[in-house]
N, C-alpha and C. Protein backbone atom coordinates (compact mmCIF):
# COMPACT_ATOMS: atom_id res chain seq x y z
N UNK A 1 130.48 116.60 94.90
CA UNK A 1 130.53 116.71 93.45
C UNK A 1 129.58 115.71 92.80
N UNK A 2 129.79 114.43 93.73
CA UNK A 2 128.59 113.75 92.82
C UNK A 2 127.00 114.21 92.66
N UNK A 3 126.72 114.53 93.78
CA UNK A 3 125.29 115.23 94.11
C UNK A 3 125.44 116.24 92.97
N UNK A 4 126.28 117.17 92.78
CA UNK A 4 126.10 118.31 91.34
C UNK A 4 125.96 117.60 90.21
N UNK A 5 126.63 116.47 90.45
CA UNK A 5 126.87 115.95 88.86
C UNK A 5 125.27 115.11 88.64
N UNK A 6 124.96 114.57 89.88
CA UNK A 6 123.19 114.23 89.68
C UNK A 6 122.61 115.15 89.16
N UNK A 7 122.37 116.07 89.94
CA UNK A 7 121.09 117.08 89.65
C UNK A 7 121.41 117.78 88.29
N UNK A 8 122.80 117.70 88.19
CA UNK A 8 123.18 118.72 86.73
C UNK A 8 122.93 118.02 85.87
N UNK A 9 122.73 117.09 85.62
CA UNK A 9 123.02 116.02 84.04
C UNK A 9 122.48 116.88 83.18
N UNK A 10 121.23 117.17 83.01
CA UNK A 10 120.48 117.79 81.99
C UNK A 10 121.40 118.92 81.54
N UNK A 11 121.97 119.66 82.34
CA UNK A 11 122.32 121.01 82.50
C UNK A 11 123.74 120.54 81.47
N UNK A 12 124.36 119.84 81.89
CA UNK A 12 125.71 119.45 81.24
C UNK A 12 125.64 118.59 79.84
N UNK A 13 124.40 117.78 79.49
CA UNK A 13 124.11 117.67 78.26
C UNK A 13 123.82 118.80 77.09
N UNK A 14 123.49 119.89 78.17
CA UNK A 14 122.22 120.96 77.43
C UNK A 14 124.34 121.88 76.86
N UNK A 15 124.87 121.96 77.58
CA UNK A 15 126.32 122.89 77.73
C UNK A 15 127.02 121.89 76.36
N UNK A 16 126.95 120.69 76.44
CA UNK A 16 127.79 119.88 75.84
C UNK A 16 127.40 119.69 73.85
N UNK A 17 125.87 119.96 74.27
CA UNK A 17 125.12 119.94 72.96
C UNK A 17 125.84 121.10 72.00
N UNK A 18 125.73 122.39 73.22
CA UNK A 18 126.00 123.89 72.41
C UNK A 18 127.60 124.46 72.26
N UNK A 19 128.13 123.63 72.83
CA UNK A 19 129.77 123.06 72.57
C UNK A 19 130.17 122.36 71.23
N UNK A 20 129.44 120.98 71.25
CA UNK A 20 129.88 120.45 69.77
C UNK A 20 129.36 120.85 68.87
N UNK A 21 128.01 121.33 68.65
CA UNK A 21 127.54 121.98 67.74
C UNK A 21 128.30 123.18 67.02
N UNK A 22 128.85 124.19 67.70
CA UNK A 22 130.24 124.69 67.46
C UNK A 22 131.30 123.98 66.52
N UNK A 23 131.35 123.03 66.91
CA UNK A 23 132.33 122.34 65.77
C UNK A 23 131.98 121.57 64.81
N UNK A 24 130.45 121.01 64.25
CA UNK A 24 129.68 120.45 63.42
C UNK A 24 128.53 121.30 63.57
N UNK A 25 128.82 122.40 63.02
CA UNK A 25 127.13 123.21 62.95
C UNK A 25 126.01 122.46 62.11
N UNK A 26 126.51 121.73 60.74
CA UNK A 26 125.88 121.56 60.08
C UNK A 26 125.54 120.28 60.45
N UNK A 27 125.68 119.50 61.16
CA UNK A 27 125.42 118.10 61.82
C UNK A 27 124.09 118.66 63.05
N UNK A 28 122.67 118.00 63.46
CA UNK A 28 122.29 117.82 64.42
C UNK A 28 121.35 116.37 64.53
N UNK A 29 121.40 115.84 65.19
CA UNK A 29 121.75 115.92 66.57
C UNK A 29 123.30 115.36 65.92
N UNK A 30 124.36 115.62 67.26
CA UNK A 30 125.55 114.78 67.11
C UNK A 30 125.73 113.32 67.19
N UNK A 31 126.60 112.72 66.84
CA UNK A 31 126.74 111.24 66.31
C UNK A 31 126.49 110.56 67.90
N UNK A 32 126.74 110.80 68.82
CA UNK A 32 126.50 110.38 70.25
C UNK A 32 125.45 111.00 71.07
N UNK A 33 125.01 111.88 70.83
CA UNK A 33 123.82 112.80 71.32
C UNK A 33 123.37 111.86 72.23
N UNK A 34 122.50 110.49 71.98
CA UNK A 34 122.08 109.59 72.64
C UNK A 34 123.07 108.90 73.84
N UNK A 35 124.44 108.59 73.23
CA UNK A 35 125.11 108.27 74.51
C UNK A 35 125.70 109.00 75.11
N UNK A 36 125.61 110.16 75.15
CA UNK A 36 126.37 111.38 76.02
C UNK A 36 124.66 111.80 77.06
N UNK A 37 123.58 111.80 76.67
CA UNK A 37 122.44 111.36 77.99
C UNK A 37 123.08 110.51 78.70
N UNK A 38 123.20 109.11 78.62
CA UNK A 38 123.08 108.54 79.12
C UNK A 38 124.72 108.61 80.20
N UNK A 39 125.82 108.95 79.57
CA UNK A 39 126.70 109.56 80.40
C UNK A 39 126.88 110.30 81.25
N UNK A 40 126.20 111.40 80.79
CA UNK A 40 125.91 112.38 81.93
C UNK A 40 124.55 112.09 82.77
N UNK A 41 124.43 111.06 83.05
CA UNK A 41 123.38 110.62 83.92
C UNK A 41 123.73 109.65 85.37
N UNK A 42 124.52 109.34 84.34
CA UNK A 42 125.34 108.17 84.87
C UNK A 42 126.73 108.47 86.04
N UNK A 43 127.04 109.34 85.47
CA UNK A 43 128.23 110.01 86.44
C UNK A 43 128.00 110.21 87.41
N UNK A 44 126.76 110.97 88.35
CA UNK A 44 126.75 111.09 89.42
C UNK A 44 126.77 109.76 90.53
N UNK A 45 126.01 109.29 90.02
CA UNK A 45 125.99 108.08 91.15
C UNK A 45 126.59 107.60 90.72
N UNK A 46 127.58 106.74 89.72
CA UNK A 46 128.66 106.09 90.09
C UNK A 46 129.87 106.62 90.68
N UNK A 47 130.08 108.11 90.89
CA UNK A 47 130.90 108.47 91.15
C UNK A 47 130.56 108.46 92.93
N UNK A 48 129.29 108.70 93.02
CA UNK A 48 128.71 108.79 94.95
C UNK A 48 128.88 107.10 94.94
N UNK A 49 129.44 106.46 94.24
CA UNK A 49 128.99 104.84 94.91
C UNK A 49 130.75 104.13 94.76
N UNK A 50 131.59 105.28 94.41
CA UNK A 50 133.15 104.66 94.30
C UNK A 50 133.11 104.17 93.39
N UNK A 51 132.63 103.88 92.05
CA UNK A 51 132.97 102.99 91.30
C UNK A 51 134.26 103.25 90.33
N UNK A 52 134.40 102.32 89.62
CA UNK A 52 135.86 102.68 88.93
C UNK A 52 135.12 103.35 87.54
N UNK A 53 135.89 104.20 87.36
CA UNK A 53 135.84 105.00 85.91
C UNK A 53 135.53 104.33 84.65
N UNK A 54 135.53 103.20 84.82
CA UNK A 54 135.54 102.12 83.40
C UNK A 54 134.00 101.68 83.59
N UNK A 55 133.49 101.54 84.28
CA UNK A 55 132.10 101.20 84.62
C UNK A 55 131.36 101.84 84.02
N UNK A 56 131.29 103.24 83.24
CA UNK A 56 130.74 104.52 82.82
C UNK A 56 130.00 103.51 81.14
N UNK A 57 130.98 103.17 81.19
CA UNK A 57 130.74 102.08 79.62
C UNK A 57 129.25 101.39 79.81
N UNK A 58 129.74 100.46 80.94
CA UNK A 58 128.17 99.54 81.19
C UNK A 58 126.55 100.53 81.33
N UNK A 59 126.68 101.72 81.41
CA UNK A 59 126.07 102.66 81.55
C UNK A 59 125.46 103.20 80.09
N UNK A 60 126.08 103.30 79.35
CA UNK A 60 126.08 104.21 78.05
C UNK A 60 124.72 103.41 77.02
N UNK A 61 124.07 103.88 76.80
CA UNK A 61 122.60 103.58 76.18
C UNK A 61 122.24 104.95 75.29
N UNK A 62 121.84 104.22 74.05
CA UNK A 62 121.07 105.20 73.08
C UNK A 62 121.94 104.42 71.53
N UNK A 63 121.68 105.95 70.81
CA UNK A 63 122.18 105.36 69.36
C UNK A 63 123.29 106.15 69.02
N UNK A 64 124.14 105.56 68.20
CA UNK A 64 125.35 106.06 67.45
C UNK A 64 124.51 106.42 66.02
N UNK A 65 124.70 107.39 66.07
CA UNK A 65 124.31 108.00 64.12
C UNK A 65 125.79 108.17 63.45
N UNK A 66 125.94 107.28 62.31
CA UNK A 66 127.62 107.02 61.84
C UNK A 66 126.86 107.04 60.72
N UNK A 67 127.76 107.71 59.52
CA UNK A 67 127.72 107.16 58.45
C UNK A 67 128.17 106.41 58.28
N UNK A 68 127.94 105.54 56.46
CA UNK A 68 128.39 104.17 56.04
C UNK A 68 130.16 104.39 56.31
N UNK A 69 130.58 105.07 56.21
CA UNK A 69 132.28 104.96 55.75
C UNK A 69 132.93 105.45 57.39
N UNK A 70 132.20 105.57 58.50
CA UNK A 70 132.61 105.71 59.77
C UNK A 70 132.56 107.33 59.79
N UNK A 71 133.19 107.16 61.20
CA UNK A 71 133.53 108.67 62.09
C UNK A 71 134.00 108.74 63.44
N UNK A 72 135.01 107.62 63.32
CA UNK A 72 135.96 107.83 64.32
C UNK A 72 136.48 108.86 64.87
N UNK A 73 136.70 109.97 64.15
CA UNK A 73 137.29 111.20 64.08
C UNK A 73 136.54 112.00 65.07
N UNK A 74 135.20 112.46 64.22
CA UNK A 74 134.07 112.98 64.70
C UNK A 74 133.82 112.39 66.23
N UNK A 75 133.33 111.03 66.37
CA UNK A 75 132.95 110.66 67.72
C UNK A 75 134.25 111.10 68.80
N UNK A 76 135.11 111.24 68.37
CA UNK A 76 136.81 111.71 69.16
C UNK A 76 136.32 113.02 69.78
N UNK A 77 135.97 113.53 68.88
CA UNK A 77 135.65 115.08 69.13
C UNK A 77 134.33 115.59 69.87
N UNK A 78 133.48 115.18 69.48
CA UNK A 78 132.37 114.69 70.54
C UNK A 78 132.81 114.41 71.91
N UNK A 79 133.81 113.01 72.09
CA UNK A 79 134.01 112.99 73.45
C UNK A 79 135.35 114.19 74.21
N UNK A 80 135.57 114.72 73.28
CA UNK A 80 136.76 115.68 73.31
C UNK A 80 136.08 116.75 74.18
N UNK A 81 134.90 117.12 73.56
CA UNK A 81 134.20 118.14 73.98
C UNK A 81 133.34 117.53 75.23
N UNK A 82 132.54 116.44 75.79
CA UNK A 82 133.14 116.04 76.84
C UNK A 82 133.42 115.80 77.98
N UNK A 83 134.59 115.91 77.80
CA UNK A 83 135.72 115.81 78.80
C UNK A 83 135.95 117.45 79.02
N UNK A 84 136.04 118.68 78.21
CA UNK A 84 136.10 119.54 78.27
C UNK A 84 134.80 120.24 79.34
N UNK A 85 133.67 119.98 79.00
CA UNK A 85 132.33 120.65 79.76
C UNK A 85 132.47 119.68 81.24
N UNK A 86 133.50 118.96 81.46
CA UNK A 86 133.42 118.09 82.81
C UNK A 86 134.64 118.87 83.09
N UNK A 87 135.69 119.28 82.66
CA UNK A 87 136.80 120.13 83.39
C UNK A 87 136.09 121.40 83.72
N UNK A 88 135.28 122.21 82.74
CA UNK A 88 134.96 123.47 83.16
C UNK A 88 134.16 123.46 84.15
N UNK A 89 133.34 122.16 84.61
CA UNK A 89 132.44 121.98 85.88
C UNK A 89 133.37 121.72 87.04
N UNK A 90 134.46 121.19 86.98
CA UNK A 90 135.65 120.65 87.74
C UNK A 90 135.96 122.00 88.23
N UNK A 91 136.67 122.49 87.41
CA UNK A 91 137.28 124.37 88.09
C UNK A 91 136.35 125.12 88.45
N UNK A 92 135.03 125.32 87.89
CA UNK A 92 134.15 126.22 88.53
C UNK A 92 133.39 125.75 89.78
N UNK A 93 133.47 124.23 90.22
CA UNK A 93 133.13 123.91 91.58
C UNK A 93 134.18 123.36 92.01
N UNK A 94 135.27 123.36 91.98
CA UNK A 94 136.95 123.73 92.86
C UNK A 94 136.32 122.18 92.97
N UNK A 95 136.44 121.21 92.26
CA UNK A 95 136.57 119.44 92.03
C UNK A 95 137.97 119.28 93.06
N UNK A 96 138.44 118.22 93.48
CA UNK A 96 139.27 117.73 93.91
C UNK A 96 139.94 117.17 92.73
N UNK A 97 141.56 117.30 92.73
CA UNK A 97 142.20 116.41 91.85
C UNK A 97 141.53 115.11 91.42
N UNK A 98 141.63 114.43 92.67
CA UNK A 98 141.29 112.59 92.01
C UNK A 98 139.93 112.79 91.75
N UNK A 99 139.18 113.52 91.87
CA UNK A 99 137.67 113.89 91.08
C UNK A 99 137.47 114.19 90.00
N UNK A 100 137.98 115.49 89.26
CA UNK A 100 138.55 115.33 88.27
C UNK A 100 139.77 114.27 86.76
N UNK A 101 140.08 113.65 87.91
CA UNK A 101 140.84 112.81 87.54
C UNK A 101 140.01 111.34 86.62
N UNK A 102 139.33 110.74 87.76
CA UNK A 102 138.01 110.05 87.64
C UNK A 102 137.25 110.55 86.61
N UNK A 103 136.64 111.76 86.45
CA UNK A 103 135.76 112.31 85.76
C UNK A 103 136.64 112.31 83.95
N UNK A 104 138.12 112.69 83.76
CA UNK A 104 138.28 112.48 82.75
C UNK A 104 138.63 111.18 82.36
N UNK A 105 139.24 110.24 83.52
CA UNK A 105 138.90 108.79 83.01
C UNK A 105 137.79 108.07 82.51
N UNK A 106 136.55 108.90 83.47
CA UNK A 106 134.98 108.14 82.93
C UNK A 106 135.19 108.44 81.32
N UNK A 107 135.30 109.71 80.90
CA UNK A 107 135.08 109.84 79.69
C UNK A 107 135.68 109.29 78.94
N UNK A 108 137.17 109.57 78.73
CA UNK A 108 138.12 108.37 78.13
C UNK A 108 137.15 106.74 78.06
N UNK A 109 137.33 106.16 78.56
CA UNK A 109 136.65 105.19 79.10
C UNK A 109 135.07 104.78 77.99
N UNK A 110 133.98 105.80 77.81
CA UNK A 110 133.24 105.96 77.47
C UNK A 110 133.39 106.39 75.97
N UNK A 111 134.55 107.25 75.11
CA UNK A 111 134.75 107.08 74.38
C UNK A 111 135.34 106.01 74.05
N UNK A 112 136.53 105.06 74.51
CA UNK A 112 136.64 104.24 73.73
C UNK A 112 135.59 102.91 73.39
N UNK A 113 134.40 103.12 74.37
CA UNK A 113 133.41 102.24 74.17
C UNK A 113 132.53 102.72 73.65
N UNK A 114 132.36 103.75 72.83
CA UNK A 114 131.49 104.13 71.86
C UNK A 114 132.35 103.92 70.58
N UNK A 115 133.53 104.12 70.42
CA UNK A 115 134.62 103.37 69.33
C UNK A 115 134.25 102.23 68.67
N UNK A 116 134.09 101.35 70.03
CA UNK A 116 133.93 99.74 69.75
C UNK A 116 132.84 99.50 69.58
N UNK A 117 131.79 99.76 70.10
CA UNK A 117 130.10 99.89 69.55
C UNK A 117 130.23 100.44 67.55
N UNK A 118 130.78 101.82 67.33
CA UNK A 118 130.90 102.24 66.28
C UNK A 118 131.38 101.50 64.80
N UNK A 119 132.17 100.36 65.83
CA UNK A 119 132.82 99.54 64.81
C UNK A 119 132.16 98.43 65.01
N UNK A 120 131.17 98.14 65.92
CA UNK A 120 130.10 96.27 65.48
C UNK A 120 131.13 95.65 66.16
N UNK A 121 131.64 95.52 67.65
CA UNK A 121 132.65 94.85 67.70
C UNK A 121 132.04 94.31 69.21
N UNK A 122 132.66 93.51 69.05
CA UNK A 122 132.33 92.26 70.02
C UNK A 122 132.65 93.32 71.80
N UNK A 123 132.18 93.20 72.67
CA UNK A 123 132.35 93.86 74.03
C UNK A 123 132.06 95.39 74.02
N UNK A 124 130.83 95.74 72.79
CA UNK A 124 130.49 97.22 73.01
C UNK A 124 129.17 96.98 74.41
N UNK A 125 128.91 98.25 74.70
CA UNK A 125 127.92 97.99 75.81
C UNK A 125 126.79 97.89 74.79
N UNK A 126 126.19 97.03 76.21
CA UNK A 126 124.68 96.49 75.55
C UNK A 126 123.45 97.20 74.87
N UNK A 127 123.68 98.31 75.29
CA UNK A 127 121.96 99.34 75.07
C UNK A 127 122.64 100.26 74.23
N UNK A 128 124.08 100.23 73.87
CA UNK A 128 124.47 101.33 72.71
C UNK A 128 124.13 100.85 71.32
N UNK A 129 123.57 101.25 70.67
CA UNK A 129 122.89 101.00 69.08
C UNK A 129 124.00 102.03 68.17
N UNK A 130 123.93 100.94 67.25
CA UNK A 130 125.02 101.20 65.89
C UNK A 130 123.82 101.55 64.76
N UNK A 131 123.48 103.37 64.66
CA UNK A 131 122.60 103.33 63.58
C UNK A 131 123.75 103.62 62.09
N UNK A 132 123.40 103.27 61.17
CA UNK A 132 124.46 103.68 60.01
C UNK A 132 122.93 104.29 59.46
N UNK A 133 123.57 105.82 59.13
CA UNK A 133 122.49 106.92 58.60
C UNK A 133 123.08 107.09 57.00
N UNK A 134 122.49 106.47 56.38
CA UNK A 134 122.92 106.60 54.78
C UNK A 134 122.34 108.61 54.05
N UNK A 135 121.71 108.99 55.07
CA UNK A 135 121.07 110.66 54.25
C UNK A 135 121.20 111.16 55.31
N UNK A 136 121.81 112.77 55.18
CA UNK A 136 121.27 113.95 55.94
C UNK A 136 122.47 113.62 57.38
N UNK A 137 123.61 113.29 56.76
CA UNK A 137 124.61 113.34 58.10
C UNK A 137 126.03 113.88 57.09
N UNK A 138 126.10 115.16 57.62
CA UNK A 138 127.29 115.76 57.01
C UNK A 138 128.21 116.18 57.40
N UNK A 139 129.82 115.41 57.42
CA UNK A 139 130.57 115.52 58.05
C UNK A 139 131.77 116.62 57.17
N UNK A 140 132.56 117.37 58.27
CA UNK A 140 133.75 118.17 56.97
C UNK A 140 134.37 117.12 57.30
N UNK A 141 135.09 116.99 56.00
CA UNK A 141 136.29 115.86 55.73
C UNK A 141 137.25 115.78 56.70
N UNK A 142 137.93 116.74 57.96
CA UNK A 142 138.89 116.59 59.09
C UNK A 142 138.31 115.63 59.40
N UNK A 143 137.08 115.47 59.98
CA UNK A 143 136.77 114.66 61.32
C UNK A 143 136.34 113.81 61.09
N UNK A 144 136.22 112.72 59.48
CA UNK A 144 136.04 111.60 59.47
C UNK A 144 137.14 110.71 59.35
């Protein structure tokens, strides 16, 4: 599974893009766009090297696009969706439980460290950037 999850990254960014977009049509790129690359890049080999699921964080690089007043909500849903395009890769290559298991911990994991990046807070990972986009980021009122 890790070897799929190498060679796929692109493939599972490209699935994950046309997933959330579905739920923020009028938003592009999405508020994580940048750290969901770097997630799905990241998964394969830490997963071929045993690492623990929380490690996925030290990994995560690019920019957060937030408006001024946040989007906690939104970034939820982002990683909502996910965790979702990593289950549907899970069942359609018959994943092992604790593979799957792992795989929705990475994400968990990875959202709540795009949370803490989102909020300027002390122990976000290093290469995740907090952009605050004052024009041209339009959220529906649920998901902020």
């Amino acid at each position: 599974m890790a070897e799929v999850l190498s060679v796929q990254a692109g493939e599972m960014l490209r699935i994950w893009r046309l997933a959330r977009h579905s739920i923020q049509p009028e938003m592009l790129p999405g508020l994580a766009d940048g750290a969901l690359a770097s997630f799905f890049d990241a998964l394969g080999p830490l997963l071929s090297r045993s690492a623990r699921p929380a490690e996925v964080a030290d990994a995560l690089a690019g920019a957060l696009r937030l408006p001024p007043e946040g989007a906690d909500g939104a970034l939820r849903e982002e990683w909502e969706v996910a965790r979702q395009v990593l289950r549907a890769a899970c069942e359609s290559l018959g994943a092992s439980k604790a593979v799957e298991a792992w795989l929705d911990d990475a994400a968990q994991a990875a959202r709540d460290a795009s949370l803490i990046a989102a909020h300027g807070e002390a122990g976000a990972p290093l290469r995740l950037v907090r952009l605050v986009v004052f024009s041209g980021l339009a959220l529906r009122p649920r998901t902020v």
